[in-house]
Protein backbone atom coordinates (compact mmCIF):
# COMPACT_ATOMS: atom_id res chain seq x y z
CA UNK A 1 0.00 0.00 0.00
CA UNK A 2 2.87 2.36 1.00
CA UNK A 3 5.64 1.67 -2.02
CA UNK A 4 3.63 -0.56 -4.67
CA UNK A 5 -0.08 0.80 -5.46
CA UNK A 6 0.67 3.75 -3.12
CA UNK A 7 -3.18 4.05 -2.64
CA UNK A 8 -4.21 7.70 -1.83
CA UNK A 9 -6.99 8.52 0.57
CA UNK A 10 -10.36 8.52 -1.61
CA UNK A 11 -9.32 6.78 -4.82
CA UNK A 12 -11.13 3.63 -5.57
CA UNK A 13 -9.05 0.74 -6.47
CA UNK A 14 -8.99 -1.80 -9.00
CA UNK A 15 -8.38 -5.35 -7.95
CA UNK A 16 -7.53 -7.85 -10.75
CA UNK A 17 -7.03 -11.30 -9.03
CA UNK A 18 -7.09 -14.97 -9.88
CA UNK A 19 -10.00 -16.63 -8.29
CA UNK A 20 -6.96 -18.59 -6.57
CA UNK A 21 -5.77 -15.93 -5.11
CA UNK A 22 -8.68 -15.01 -3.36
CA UNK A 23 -6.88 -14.88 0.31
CA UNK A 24 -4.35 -12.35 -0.96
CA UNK A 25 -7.16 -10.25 -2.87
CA UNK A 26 -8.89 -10.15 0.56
CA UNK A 27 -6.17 -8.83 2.13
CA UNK A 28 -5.56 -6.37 -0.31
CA UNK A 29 -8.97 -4.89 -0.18
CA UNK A 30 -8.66 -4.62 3.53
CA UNK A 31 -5.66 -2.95 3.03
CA UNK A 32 -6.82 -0.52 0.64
CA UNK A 33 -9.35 0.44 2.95
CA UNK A 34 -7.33 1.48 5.99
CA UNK A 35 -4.80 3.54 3.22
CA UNK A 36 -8.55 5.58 2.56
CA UNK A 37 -9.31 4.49 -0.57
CA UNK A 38 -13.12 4.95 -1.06
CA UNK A 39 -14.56 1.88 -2.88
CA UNK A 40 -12.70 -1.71 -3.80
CA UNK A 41 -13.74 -3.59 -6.67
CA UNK A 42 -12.68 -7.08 -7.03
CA UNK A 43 -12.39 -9.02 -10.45
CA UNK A 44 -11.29 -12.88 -10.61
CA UNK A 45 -10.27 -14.55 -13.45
CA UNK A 46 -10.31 -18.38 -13.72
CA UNK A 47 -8.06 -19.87 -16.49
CA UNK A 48 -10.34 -22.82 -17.03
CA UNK A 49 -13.01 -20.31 -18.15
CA UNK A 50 -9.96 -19.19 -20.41
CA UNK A 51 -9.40 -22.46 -21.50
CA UNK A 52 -13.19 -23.76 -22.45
CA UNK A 53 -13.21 -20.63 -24.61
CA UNK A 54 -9.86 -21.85 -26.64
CA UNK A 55 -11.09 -25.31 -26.93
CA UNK A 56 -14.16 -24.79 -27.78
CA UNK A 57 -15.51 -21.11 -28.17
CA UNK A 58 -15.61 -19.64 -31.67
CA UNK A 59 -12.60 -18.04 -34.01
CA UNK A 60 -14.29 -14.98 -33.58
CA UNK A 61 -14.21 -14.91 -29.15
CA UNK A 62 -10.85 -15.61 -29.01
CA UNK A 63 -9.47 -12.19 -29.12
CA UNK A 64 -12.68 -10.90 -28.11
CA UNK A 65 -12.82 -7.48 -25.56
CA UNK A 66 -16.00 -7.16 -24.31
CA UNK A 67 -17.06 -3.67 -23.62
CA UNK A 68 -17.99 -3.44 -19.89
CA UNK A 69 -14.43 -5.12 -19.38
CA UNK A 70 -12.82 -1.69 -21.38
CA UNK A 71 -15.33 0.46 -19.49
CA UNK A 72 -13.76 -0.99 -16.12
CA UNK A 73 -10.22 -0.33 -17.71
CA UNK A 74 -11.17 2.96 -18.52
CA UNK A 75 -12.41 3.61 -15.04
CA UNK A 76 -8.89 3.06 -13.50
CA UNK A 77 -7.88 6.74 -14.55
CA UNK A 78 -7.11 8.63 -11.63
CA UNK A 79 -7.75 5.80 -9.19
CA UNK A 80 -5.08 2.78 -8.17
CA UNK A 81 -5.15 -1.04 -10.00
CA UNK A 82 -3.74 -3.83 -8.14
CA UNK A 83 -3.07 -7.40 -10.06
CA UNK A 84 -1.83 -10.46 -8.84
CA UNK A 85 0.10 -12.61 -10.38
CA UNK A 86 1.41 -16.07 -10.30
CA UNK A 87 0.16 -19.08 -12.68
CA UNK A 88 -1.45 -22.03 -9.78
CA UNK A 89 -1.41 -24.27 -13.01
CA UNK A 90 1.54 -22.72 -15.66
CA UNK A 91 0.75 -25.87 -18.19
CA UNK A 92 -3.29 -25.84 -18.28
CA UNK A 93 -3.08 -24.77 -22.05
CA UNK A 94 0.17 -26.66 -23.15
CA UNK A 95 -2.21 -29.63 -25.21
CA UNK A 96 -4.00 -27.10 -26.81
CA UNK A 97 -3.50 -25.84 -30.07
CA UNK A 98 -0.28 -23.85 -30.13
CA UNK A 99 -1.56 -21.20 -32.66
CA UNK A 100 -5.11 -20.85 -30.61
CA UNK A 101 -3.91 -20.32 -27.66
CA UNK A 102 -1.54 -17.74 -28.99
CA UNK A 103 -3.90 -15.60 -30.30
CA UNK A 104 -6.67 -15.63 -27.59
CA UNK A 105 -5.77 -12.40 -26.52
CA UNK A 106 -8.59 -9.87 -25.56
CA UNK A 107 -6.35 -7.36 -28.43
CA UNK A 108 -8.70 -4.40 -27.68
CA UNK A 109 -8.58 -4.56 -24.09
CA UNK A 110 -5.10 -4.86 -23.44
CA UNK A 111 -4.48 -1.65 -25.72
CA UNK A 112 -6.88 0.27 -24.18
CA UNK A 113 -4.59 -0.73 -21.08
CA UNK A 114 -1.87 0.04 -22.40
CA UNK A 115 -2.84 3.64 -23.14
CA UNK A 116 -4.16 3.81 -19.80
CA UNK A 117 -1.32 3.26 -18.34
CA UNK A 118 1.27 5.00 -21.10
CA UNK A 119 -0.82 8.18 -19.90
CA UNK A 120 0.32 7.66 -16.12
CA UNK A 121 -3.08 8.25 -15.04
CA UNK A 122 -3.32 6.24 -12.69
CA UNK A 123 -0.67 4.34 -9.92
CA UNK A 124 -1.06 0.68 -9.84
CA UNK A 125 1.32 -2.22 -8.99
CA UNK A 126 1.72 -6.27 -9.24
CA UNK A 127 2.13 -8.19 -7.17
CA UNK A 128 2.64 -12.09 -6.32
CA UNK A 129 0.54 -14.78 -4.16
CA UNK A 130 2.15 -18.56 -4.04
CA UNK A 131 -0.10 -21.58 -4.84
CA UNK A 132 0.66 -25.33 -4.64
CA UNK A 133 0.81 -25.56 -8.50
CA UNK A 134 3.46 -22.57 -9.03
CA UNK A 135 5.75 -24.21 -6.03
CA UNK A 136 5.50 -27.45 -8.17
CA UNK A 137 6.64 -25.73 -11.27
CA UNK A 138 9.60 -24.04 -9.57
CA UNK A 139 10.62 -27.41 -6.86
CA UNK A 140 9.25 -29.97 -8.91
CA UNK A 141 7.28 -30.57 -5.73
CA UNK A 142 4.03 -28.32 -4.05
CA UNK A 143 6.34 -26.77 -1.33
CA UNK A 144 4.47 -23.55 -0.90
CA UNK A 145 6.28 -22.21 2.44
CA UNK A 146 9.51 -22.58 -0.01
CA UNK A 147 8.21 -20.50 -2.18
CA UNK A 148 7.11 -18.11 0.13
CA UNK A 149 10.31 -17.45 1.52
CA UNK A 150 11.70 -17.17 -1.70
CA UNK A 151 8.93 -14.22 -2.65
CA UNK A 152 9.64 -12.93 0.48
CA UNK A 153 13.07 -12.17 -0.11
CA UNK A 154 12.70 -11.51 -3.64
CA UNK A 155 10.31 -8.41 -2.23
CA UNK A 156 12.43 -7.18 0.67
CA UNK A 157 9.63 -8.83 3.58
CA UNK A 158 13.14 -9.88 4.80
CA UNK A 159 13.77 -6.31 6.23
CA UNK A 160 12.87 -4.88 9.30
CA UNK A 161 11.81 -2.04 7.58
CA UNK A 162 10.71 -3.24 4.17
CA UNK A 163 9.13 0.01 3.45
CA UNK A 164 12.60 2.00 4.02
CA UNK A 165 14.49 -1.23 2.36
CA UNK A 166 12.19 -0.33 -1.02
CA UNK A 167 12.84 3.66 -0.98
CA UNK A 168 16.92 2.51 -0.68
CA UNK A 169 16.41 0.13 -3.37
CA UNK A 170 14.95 2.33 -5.90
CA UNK A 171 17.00 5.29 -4.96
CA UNK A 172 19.81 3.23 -6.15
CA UNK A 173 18.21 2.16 -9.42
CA UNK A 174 17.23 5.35 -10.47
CA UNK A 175 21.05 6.75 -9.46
CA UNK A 176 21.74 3.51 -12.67
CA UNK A 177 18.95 5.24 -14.38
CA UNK A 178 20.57 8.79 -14.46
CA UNK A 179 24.25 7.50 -14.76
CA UNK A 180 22.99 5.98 -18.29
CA UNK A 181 21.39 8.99 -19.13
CA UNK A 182 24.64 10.81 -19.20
CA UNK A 183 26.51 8.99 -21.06
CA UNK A 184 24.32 10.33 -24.47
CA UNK A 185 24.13 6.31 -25.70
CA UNK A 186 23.25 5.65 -29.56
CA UNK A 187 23.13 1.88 -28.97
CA UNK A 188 23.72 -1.00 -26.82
CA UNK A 189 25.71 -4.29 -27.53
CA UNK A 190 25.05 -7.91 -26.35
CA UNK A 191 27.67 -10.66 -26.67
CA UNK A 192 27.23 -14.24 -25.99
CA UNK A 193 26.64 -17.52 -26.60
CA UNK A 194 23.92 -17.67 -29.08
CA UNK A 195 23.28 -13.79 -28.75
CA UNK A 196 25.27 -10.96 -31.08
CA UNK A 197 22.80 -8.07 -31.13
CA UNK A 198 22.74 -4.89 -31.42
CA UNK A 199 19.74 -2.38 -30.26
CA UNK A 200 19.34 1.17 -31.45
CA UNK A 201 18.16 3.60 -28.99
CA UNK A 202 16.98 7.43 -29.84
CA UNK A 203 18.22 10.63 -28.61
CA UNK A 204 15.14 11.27 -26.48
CA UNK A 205 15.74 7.49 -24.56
CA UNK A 206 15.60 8.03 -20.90
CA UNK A 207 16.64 4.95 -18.38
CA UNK A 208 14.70 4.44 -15.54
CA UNK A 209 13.43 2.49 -13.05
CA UNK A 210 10.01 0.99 -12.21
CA UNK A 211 9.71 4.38 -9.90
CA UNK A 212 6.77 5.69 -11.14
CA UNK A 213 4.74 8.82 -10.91
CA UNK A 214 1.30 9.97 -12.35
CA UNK A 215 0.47 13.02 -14.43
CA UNK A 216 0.27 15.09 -11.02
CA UNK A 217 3.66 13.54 -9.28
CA UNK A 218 2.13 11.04 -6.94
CA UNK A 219 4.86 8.20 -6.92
CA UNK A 220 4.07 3.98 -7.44
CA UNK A 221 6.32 1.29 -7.65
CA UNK A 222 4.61 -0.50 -10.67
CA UNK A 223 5.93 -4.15 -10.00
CA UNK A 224 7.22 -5.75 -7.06
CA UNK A 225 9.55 -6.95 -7.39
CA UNK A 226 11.63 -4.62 -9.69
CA UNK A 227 15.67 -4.53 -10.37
CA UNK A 228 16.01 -3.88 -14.01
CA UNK A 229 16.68 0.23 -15.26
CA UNK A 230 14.41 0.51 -18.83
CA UNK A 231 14.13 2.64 -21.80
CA UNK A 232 12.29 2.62 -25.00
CA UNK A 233 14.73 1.66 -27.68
CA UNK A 234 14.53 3.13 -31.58
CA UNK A 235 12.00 0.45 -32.48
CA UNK A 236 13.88 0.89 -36.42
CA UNK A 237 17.32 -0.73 -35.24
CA UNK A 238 17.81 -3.91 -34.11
CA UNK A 239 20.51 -6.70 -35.84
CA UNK A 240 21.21 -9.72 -34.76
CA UNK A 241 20.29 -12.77 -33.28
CA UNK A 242 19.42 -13.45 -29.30
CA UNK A 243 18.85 -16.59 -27.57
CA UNK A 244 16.46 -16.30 -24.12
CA UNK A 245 18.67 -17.50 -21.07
CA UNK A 246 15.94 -18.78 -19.27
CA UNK A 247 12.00 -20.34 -20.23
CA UNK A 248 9.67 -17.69 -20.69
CA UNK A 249 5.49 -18.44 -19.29
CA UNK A 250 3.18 -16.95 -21.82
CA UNK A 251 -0.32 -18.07 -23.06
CA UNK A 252 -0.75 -20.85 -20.58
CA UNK A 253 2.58 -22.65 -21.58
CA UNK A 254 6.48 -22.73 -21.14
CA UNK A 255 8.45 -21.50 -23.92
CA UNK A 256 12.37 -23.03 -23.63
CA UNK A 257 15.21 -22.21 -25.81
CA UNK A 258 13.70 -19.61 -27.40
CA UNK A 259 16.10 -18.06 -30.56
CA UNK A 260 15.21 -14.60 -32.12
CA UNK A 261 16.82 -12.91 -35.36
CA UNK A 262 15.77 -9.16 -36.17
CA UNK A 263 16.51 -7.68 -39.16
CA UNK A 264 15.96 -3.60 -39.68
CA UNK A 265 14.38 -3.78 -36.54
CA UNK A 266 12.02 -6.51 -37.32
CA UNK A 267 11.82 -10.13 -35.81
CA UNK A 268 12.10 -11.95 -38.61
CA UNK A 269 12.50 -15.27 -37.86
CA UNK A 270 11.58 -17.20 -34.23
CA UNK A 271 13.21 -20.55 -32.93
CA UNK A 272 12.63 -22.21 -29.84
CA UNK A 273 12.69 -25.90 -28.78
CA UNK A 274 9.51 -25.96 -27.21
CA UNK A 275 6.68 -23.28 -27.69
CA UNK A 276 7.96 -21.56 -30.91
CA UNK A 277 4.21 -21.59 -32.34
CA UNK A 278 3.37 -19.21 -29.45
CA UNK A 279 5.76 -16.32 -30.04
CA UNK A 280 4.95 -16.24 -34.04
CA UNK A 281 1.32 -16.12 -33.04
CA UNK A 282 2.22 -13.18 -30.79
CA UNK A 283 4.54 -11.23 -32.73
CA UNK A 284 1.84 -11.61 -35.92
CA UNK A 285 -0.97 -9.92 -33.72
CA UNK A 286 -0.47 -6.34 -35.21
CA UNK A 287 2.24 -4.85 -38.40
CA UNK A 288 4.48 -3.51 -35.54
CA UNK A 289 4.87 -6.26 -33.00
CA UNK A 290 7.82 -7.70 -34.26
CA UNK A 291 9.29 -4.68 -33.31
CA UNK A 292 11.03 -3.99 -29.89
CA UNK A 293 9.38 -1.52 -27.19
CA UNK A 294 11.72 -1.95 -24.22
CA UNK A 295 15.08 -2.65 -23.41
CA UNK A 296 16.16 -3.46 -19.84
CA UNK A 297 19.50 -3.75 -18.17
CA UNK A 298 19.69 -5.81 -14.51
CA UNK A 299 22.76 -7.05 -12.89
CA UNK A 300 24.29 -10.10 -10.39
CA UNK A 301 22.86 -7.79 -7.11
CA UNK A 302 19.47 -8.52 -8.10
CA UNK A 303 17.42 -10.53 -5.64
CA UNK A 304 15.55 -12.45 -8.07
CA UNK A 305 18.42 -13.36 -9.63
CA UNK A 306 20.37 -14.37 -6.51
CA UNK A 307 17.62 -16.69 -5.49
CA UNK A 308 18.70 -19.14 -8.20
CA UNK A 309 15.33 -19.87 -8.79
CA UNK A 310 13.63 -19.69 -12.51
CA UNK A 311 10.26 -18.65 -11.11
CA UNK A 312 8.32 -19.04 -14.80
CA UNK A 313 6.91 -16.03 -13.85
CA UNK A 314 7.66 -13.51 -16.78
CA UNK A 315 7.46 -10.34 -13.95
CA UNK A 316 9.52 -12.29 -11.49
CA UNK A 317 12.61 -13.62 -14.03
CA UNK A 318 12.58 -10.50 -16.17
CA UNK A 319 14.02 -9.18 -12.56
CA UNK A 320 16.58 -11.61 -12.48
CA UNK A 321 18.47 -10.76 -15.43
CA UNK A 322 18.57 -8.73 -18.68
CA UNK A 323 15.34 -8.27 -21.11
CA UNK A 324 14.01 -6.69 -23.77
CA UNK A 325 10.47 -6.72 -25.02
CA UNK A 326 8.86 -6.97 -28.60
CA UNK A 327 5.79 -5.08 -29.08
CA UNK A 328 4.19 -2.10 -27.49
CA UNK A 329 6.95 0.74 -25.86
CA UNK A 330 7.53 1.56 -22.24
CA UNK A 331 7.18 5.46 -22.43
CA UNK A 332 9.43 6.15 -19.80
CA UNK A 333 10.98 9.58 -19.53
CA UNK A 334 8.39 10.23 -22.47
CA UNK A 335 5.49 12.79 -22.49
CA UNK A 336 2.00 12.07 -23.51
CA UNK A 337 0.65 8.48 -25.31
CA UNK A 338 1.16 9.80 -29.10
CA UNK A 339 3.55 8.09 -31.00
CA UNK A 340 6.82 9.04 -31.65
CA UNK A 341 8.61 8.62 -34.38
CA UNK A 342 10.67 5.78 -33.62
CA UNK A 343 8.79 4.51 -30.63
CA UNK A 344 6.25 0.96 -31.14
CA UNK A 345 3.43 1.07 -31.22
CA UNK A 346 1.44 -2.17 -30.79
CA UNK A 347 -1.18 -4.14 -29.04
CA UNK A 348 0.87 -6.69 -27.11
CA UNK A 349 4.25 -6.39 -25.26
CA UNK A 350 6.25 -9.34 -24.23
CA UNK A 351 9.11 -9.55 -22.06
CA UNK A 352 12.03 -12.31 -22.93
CA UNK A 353 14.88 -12.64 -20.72
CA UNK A 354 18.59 -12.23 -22.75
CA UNK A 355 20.96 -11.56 -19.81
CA UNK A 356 23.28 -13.78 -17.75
CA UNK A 357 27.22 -13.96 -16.26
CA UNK A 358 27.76 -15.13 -20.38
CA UNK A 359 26.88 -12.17 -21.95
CA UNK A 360 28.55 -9.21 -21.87
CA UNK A 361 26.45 -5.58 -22.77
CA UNK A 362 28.25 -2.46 -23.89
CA UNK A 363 26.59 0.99 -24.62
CA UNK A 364 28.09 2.87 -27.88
CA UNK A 365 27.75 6.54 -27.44
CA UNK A 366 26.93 8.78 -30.22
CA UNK A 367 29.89 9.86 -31.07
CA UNK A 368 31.48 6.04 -31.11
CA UNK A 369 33.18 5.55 -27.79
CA UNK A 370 32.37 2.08 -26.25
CA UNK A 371 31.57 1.66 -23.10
CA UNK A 372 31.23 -1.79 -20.97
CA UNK A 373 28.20 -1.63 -18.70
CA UNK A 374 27.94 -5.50 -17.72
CA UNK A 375 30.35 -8.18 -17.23
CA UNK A 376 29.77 -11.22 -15.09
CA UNK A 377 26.60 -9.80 -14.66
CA UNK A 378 28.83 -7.10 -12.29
CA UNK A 379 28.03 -3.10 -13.10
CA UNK A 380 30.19 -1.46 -14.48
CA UNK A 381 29.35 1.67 -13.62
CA UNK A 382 29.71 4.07 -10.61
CA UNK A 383 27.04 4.59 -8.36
């Protein structure tokens, strides 16, 4: 309530839960109530519901937005949304058809959240709640008090002052953030095995961290837990290839050894050893998907990643190392939801993880002077 959502007195709040994580939406909506906020709405999702509809709902339903569900997105301008996250069964959808699945996406909806949230209307935050079928994705076995302790941590609960412990961390992180900025950067450099790419960023990129603010100041953490600094790269240059460094959860399966090749800033060509069918599908939803719309730097102090744990939680193991996204732009240090020339727009954003001891990044200023920014996953800059 303090650091996350950051719930001001009279806002109403927007609670987007699974219907298995009932106990922490509870909690949450108690919460909100003792920060002030004046009304708590609740909305559970069930991904069996999800699943009856791939399997045997019509073409046209599958990326279906119905319009009280944009009305309620609508709604959350100028009031707090809290989500939880955390798959209880990660591989419900994996014997379903790959290229179903992958495009039962409510498209509408999720752009109309996007915009909502490009705009900085309102403060909102994720957040995650352990179930037996997560645990056993992570262990191999349902050890939920594991994986508890693991969240824990991964969130600063670990503190005796978790609030303070938060304000340090991302104090810090936006000290990375400005420290980039200065540097004037034209591009960054990955090398590694099975990645040489290069990502063009524009003169107007701004790093910075997950520190958020709304039109009129009031600051939100928008994920916890957050170590990565983030900019929206030139959306026109990216060359190379990239392989993910760890599985990536989307659309109700594991994706594993995923491969990507841009071209002109274009994906144009998708690999993977399991799961391949559901990143084409994705990266096909619009003409601009298959371009990127965030680029993210996180090094070896990161808690996620000092866990050890690959958490096949997309907001959790983005934290853990490097990532970049394909699809809609993270507008940060940017003004206003128009597009920009050079900035994605799209109706999906995806993050893949591309970091790791074994791969080096380097920035390249504009006027050609390299310099190294990670190496053993270590940062190489002053803070």
């Amino acid at each position: 309530m303090r650091v996350g959502s950051n719930v001001r007195a009279g806002q109403n709040v927007l609670i987007s839960s699974h219907v298995a994580h009932a106990p922490l939406a509870r909690a949450l909506a108690r919460q909100s109530y003792a920060a002030g906020a004046r009304y708590v709405d609740v909305q559970y999702g069930d991904p069996h519901v999800r699943r009856a509809m791939i399997e045997l709902g019509p073409d046209e339903t599958l990326d279906y937005s119905p319009p009280w569900q944009i009305e309620r997105v609508e709604a959350m301008a100028g009031n707090a949304m809290i989500a939880t996250t955390g798959d209880p069964e990660p591989r419900l959808l994996a014997d379903l058809d790959p290229e179903r699945v992958g495009q039962a996406k409510p498209i509408e909806l999720r752009k109309r959240h996007l915009e909502i949230v490009s705009a900085s209307t309102c403060n909102w935050t994720g957040v995650a709640f352990p179930s037996e079928g997560w645990a056993n994705q992570v262990f191999g076995k349902p050890d939920v008090e594991r994986l508890w302790e693991a969240i824990g941590f991964c969130t600063r609960l670990d503190e005796d002052d978790p609030v303070a412990a938060w304000r340090e961390h991302m104090d810090r992180l936006e000290r990375r953030g400005a420290a980039l900025n200065a540097l004037g950067l034209d591009r960054l450099t990955y090398r590694g095995p099975g990645t040489d790419l290069e990502i063009g960023l524009l003169e107007r990129s701004h790093f910075g961290s997950a520190l958020f603010r709304t039109v009129d100041g009031h600051p939100y953490v928008a994920n916890m837990p957050t170590e990565e600094v983030f900019t929206t790269p030139d959306a026109r240059r990216a060359e190379g290839v990239v392989t993910s460094t760890k599985p990536l959860a989307v659309g109700g399966d594991v994706v594993e050894g995923l491969q990507v090749t841009f071209e002109g800033g274009r994906i144009v060509d998708v690999q993977a050893k399991h799961g391949a069918e559901l990143i084409r599908a994705d990266v096909g939803v619009d003409e601009n998907a298959a371009r990127l719309g965030e680029v993210a730097l996180v090094d070896g102090t990161s808690r996620v990643g000092q866990s050890g744990l690959v958490y096949f939680n997309t907001l959790f193991d983005e934290n853990a190392t490097c990532h970049i996204a394909y699809g809609a732009a993270v507008f940060a240090g940017h003004e206003g939801t128009e597009p920009h020339e050079g900035i994605n727009v799209s109706k999906t954003h995806t993050d893949f993880m591309i970091g790791g001891p074994a791969v080096d990044v380097d920035g390249v200023t504009r006027e050609g002077r390299v310099v190294p920014l990670l190496r053993d996953d270590v940062w190489q800059l002053p803070e």
